[in-house]
N, C-alpha and C. Protein backbone atom coordinates (compact mmCIF):
# COMPACT_ATOMS: atom_id res chain seq x y z
N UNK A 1 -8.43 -1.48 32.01
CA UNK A 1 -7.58 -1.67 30.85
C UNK A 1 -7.71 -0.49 29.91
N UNK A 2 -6.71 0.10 29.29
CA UNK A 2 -6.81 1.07 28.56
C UNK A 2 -6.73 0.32 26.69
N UNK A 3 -7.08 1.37 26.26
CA UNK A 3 -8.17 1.08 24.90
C UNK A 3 -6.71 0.25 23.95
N UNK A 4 -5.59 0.95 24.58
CA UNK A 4 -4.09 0.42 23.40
C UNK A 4 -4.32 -1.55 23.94
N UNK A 5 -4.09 -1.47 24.79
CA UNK A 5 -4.59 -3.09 26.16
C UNK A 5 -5.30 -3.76 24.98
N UNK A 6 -6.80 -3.39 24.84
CA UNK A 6 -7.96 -3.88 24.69
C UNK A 6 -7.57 -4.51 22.53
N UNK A 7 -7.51 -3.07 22.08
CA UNK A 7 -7.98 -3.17 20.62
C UNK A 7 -6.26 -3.96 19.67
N UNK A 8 -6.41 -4.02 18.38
CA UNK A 8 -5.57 -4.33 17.58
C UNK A 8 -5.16 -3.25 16.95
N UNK A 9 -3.81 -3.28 17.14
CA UNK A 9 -2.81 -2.20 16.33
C UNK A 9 -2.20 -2.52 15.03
N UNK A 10 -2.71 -2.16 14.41
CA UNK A 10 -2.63 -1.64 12.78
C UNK A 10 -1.67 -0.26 12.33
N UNK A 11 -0.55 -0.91 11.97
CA UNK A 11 0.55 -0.02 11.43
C UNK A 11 0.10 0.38 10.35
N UNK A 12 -0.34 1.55 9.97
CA UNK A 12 -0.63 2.45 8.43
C UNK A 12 0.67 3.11 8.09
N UNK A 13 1.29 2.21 6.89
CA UNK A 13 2.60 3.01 6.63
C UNK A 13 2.56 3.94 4.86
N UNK A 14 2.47 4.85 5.08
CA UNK A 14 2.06 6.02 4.33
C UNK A 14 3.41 6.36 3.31
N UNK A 15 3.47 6.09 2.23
CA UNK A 15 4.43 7.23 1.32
C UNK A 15 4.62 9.09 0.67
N UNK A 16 3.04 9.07 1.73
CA UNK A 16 2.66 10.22 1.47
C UNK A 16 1.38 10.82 1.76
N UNK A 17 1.29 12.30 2.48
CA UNK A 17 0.55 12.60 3.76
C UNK A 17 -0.76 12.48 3.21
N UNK A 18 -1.21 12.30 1.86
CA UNK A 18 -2.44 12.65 1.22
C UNK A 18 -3.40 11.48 1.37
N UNK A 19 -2.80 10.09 1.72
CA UNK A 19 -3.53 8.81 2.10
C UNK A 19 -4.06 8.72 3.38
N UNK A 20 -3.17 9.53 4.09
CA UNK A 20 -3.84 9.40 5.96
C UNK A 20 -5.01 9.89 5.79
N UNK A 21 -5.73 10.82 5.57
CA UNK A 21 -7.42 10.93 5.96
C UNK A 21 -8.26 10.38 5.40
N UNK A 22 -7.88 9.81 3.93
CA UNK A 22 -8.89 8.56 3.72
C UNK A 22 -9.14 7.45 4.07
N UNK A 23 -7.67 7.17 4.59
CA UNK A 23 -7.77 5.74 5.09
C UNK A 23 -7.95 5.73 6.69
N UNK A 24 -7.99 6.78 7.18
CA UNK A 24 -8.55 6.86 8.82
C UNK A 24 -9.66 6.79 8.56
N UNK A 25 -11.09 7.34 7.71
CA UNK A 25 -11.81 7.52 7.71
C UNK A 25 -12.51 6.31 7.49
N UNK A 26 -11.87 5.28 6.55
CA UNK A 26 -12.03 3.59 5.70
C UNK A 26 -12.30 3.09 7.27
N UNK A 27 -11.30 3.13 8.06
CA UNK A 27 -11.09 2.35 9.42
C UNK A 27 -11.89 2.83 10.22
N UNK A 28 -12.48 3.88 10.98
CA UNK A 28 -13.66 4.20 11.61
C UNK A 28 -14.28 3.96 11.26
N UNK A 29 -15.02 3.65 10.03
CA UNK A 29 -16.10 2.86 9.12
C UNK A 29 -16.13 1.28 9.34
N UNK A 30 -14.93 0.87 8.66
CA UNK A 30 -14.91 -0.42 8.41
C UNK A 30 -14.58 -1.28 9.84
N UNK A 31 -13.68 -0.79 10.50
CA UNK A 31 -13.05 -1.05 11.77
C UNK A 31 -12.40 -0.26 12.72
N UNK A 32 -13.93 0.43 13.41
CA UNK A 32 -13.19 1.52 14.31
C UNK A 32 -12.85 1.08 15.70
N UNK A 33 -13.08 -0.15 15.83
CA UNK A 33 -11.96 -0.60 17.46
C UNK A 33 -10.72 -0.64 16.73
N UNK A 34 -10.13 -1.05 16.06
CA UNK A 34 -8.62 -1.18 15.26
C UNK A 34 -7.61 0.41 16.27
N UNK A 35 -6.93 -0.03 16.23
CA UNK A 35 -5.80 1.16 16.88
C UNK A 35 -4.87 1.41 15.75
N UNK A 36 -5.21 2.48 14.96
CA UNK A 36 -4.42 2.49 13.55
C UNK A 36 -2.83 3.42 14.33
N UNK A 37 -1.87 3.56 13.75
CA UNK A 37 -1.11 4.13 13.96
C UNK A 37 -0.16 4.55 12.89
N UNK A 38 0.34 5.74 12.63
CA UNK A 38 0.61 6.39 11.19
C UNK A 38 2.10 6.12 11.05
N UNK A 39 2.85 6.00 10.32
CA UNK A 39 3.99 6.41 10.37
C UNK A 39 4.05 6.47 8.88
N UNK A 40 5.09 7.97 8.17
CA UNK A 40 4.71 8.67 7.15
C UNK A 40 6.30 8.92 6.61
N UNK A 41 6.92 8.45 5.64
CA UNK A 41 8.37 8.63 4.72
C UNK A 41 7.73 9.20 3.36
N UNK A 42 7.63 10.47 3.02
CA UNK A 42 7.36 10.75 1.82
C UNK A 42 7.97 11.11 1.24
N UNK A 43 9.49 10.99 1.57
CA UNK A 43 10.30 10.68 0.75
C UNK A 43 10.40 10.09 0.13
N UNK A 44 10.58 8.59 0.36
CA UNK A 44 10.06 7.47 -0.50
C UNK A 44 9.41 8.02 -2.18
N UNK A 45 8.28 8.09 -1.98
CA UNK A 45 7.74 8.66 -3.16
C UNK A 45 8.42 9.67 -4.08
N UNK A 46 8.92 10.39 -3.35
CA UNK A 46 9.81 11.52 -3.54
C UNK A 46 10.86 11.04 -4.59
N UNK A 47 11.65 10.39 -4.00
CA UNK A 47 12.91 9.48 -4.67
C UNK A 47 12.21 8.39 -5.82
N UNK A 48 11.37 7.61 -5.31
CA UNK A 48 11.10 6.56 -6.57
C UNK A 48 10.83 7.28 -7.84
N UNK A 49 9.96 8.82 -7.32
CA UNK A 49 9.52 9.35 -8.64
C UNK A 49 10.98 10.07 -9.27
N UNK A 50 11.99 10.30 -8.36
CA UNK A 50 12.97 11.04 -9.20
C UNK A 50 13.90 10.13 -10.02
N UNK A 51 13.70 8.80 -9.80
CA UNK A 51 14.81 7.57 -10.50
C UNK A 51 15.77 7.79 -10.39
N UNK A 52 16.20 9.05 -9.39
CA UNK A 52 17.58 8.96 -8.80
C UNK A 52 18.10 7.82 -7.55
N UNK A 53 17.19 7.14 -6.92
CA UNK A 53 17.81 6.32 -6.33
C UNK A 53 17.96 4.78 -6.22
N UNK A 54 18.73 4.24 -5.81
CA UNK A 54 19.02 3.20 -6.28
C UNK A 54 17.96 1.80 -5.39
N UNK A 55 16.89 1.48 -6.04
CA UNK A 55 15.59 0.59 -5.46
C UNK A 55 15.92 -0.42 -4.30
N UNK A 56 17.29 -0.80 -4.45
CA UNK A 56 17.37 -1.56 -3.02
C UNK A 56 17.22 -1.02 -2.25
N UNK A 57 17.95 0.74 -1.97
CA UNK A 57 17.77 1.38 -1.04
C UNK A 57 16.04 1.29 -0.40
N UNK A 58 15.70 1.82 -1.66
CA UNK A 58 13.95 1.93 -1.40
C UNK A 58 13.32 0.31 -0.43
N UNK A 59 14.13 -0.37 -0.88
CA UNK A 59 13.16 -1.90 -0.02
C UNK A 59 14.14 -1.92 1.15
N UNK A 60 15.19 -1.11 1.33
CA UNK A 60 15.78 -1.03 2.73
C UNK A 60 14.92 -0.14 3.49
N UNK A 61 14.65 0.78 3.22
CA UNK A 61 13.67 1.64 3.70
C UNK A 61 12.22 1.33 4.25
N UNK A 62 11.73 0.76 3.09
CA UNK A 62 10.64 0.11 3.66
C UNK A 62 10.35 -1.09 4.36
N UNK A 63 11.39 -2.09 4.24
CA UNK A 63 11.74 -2.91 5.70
C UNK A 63 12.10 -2.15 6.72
N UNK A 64 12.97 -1.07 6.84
CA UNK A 64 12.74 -0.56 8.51
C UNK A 64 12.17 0.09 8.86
N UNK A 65 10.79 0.62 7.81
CA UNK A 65 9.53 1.21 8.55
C UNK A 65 8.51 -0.09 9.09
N UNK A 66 8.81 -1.15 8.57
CA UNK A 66 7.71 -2.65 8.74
C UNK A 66 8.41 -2.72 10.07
N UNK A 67 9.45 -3.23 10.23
CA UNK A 67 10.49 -3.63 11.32
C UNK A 67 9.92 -2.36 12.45
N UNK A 68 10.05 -1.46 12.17
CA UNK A 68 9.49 -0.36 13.25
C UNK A 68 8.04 -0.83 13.50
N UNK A 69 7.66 -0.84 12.86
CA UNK A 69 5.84 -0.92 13.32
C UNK A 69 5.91 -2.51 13.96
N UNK A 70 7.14 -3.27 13.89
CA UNK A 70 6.60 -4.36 14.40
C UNK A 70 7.56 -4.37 15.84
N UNK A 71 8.27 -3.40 15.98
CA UNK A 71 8.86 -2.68 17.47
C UNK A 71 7.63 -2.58 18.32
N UNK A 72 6.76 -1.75 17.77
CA UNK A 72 5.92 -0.70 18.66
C UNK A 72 4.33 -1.57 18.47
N UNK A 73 4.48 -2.99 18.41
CA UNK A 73 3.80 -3.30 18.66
C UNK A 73 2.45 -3.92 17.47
N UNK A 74 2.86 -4.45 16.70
CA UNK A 74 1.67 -4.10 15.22
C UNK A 74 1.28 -5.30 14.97
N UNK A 75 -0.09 -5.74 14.84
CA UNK A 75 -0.77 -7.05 14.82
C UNK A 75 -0.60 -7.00 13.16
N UNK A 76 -0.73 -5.94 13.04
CA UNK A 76 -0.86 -6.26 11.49
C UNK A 76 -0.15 -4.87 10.55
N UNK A 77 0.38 -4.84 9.37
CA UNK A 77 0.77 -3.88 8.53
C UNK A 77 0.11 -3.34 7.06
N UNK A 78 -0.37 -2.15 6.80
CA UNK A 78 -0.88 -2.12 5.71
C UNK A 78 -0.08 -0.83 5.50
N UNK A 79 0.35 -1.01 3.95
CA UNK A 79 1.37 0.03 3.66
C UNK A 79 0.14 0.59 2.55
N UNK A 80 0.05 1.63 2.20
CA UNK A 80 -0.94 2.58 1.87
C UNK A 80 -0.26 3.21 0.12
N UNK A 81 0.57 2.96 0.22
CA UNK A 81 0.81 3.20 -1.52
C UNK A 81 1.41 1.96 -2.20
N UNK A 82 1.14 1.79 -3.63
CA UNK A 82 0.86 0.79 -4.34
C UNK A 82 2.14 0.46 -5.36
N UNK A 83 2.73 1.73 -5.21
CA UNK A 83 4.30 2.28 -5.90
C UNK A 83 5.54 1.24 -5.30
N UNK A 84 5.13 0.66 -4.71
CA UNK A 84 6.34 -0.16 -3.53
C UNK A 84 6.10 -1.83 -3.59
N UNK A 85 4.86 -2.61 -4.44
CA UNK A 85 4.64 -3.99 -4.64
C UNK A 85 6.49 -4.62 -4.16
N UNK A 86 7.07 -4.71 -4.67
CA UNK A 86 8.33 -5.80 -4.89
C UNK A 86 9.16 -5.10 -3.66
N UNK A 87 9.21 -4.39 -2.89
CA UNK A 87 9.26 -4.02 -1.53
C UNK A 87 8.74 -4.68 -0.46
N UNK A 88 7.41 -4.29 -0.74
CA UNK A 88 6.85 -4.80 0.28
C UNK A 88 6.87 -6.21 0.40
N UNK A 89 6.38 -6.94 -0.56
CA UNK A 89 6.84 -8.58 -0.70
C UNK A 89 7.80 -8.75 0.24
N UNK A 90 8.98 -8.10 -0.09
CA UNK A 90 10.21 -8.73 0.30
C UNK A 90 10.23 -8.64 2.23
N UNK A 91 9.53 -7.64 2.25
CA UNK A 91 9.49 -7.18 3.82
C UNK A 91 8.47 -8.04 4.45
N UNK A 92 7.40 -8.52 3.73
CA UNK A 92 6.11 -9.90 4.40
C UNK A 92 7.31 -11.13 4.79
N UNK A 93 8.39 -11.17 3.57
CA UNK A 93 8.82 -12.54 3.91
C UNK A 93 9.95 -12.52 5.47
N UNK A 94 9.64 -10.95 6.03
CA UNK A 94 10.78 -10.99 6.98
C UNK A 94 9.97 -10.36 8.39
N UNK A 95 8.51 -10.74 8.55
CA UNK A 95 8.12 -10.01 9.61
C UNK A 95 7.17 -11.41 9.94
N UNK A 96 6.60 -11.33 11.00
CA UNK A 96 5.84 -12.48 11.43
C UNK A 96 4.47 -12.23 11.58
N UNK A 97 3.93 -11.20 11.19
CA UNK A 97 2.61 -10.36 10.95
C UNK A 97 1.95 -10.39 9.70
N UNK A 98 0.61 -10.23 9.59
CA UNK A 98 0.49 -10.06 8.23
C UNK A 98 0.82 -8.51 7.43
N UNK A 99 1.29 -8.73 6.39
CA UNK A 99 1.61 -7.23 5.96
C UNK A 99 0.83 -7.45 3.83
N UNK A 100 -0.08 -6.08 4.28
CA UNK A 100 -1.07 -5.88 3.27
C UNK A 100 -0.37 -4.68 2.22
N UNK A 101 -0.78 -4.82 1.28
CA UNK A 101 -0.35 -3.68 0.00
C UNK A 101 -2.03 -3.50 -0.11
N UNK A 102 -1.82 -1.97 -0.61
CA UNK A 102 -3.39 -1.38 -0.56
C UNK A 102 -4.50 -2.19 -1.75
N UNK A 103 -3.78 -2.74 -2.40
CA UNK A 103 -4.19 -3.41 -4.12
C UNK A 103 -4.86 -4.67 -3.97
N UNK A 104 -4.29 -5.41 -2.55
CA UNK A 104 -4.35 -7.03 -2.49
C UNK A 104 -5.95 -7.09 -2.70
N UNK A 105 -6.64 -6.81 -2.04
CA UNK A 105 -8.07 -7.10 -1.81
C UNK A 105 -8.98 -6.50 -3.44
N UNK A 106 -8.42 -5.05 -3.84
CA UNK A 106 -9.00 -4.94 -4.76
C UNK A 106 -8.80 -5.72 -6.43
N UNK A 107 -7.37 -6.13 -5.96
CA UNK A 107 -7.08 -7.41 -7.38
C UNK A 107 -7.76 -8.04 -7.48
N UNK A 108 -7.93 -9.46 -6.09
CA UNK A 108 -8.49 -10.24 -5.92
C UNK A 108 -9.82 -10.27 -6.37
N UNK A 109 -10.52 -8.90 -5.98
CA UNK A 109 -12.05 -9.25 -6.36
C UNK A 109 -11.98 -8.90 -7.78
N UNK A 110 -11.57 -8.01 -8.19
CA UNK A 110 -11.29 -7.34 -9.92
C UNK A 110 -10.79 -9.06 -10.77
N UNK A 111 -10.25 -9.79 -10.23
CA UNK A 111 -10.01 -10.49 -11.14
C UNK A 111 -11.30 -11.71 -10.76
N UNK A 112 -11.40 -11.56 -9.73
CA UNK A 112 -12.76 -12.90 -9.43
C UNK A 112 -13.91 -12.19 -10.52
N UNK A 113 -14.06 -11.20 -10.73
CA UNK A 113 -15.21 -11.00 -11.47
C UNK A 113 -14.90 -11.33 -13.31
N UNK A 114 -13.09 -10.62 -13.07
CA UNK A 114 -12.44 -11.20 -14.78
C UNK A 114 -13.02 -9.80 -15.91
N UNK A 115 -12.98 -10.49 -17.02
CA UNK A 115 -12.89 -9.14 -17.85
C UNK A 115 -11.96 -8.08 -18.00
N UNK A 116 -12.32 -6.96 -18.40
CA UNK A 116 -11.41 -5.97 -18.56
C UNK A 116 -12.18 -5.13 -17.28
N UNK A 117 -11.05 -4.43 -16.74
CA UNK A 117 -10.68 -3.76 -15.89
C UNK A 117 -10.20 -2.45 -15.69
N UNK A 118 -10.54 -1.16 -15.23
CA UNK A 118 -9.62 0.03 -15.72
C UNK A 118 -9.30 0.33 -14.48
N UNK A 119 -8.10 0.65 -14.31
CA UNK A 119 -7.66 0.99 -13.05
C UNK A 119 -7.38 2.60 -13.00
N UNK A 120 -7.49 3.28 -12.07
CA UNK A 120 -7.13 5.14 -12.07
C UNK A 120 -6.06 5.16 -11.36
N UNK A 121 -4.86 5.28 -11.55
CA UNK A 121 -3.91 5.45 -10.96
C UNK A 121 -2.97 7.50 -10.49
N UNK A 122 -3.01 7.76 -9.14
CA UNK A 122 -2.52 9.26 -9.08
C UNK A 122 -0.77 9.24 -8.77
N UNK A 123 -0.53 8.38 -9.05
CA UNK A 123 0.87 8.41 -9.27
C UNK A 123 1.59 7.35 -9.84
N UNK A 124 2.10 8.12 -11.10
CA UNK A 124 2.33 7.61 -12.05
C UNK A 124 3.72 5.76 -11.71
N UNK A 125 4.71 6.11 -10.82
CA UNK A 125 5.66 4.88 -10.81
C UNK A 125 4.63 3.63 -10.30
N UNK A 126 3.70 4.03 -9.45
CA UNK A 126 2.52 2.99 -9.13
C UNK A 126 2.12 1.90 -10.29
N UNK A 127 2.09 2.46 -11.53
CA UNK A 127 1.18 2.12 -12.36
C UNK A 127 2.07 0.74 -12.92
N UNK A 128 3.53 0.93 -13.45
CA UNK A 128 4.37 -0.62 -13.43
C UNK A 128 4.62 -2.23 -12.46
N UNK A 129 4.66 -1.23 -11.32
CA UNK A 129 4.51 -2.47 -10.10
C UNK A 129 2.97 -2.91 -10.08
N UNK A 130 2.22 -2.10 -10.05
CA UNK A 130 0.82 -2.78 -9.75
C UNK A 130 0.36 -3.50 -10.92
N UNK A 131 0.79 -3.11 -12.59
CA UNK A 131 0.63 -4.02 -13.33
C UNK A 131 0.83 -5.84 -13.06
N UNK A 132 2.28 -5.73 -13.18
CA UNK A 132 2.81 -7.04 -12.66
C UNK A 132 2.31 -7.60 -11.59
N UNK A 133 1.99 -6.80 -10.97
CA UNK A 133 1.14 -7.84 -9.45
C UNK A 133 -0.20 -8.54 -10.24
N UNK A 134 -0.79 -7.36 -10.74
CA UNK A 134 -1.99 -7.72 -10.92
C UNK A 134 -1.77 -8.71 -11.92
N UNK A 135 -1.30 -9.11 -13.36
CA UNK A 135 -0.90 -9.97 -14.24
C UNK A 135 -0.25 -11.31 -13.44
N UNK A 136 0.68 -11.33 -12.50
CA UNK A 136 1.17 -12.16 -11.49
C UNK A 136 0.06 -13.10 -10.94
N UNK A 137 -1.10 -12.28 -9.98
CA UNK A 137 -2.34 -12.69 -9.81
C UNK A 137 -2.89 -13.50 -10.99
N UNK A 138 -3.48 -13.00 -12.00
CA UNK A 138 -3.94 -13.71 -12.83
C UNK A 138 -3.43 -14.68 -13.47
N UNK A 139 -2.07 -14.87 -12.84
CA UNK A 139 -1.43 -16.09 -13.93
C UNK A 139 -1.56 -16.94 -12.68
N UNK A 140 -1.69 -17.15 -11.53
CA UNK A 140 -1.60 -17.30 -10.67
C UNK A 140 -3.26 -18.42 -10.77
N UNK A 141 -3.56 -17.43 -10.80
CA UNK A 141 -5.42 -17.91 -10.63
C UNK A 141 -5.72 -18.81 -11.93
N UNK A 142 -4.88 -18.43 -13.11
CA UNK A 142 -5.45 -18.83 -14.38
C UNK A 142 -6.76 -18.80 -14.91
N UNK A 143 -7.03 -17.29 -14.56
CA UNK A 143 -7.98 -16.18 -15.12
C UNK A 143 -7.88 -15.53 -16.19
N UNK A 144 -8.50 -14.76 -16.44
CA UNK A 144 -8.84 -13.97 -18.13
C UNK A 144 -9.21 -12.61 -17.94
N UNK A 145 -8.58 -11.96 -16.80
CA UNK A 145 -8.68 -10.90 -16.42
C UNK A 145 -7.70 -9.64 -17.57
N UNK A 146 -8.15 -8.88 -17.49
CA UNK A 146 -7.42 -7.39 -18.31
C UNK A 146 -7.36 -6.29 -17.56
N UNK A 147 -6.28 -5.36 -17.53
CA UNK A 147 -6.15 -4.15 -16.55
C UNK A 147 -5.56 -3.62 -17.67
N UNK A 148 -6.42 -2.20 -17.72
CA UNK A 148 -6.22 -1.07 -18.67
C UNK A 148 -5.86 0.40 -17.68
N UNK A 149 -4.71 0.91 -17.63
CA UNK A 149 -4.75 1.62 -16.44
C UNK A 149 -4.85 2.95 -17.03
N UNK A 150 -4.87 4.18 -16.41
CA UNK A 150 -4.57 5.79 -16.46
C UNK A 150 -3.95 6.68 -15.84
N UNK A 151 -3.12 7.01 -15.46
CA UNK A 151 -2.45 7.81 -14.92
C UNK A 151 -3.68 9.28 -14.85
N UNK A 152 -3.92 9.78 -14.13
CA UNK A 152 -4.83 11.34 -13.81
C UNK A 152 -3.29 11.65 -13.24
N UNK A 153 -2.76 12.78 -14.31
CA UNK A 153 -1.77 13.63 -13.91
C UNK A 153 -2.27 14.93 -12.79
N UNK A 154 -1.41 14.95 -11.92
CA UNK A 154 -1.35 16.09 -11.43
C UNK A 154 -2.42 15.98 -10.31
N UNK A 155 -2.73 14.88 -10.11
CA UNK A 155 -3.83 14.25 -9.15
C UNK A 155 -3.07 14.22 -7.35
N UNK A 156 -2.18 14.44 -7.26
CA UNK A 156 -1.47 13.74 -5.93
C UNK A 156 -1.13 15.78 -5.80
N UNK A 157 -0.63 16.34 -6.44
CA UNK A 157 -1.23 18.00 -6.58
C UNK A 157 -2.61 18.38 -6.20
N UNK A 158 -3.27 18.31 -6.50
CA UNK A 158 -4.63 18.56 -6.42
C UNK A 158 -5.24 17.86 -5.11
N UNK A 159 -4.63 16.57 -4.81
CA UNK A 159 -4.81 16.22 -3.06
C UNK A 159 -4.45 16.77 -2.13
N UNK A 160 -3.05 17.16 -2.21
CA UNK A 160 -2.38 17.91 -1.60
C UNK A 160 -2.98 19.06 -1.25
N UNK A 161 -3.87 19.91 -2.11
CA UNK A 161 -4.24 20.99 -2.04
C UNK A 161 -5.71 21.14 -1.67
N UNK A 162 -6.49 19.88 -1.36
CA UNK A 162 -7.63 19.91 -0.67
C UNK A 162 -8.47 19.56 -1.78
């Protein structure tokens, strides 16, 4: 049996090339039988940050990168930027897999602990959607959680560049 046979394929869907080596590196750590597989629109990012395009497009987009990864085979989906919350939602309710936003796990525990919270955010349209999730969550839980966020400008520059 060859290793694709054997392991679980994990669609990593990327808005941008600067997330693939951290998060390969998360998965050889955390779960290196996993069969990650990349697929990369950084456009996406591109466009959300220019507010030239029109956001349905954007959750059309990112349903037929989910829809693709669930072509080629994908036990599971984790989309890797945080800029896309109300996207991605919409694309969980149309795939039969589980499909993860990079935030889910770190809300969850950020608000199980409660308090105030500071979040570092390297791109800036990220910082509105992940609010609302995270506030969503907590109304959700009926917690007493706080998220104080920051934008580090010029941070997704400076990745880019090593």
């Amino acid at each position: 049996m060859s290793s694709a046979e054997t392991s679980t394929r994990i669609v990593l869907i990327h808005a941008t090339t600067v997330s693939i080596t951290p998060i390969r590196v998360a998965f050889e750590f955390q779960w290196p039988e996993a069969e990650t597989v990349n697929l990369v629109d950084d456009s996406l990012s591109i466009d959300l940050n220019s507010g030239t395009v029109d956001y349905r497009q954007i959750e059309e987009r990112i349903l037929g990168l989910a829809k693709y990864g669930e072509r080629i085979g994908a036990a599971g989906i984790l989309f890797t930027c945080s800029a896309f919350g109300q996207a991605i939602d919409k694309a969980k309710t149309q795939l039969p897999m589980p499909v993860l936003k990079p935030n889910e796990a770190m809300f969850e525990e950020a608000i199980r602990r409660g308090g105030k919270i500071g979040m570092i955010a390297t791109f800036g349209p990220s910082i509105p959607s992940m609010e609302k999730e995270f506030y969503v969550m907590v109304e959700k839980q009926n917690a007493s959680a706080q998220l104080d966020s920051i934008l580090v400008e010029d941070a997704m520059a400076a990745l880019g560049h090593g």
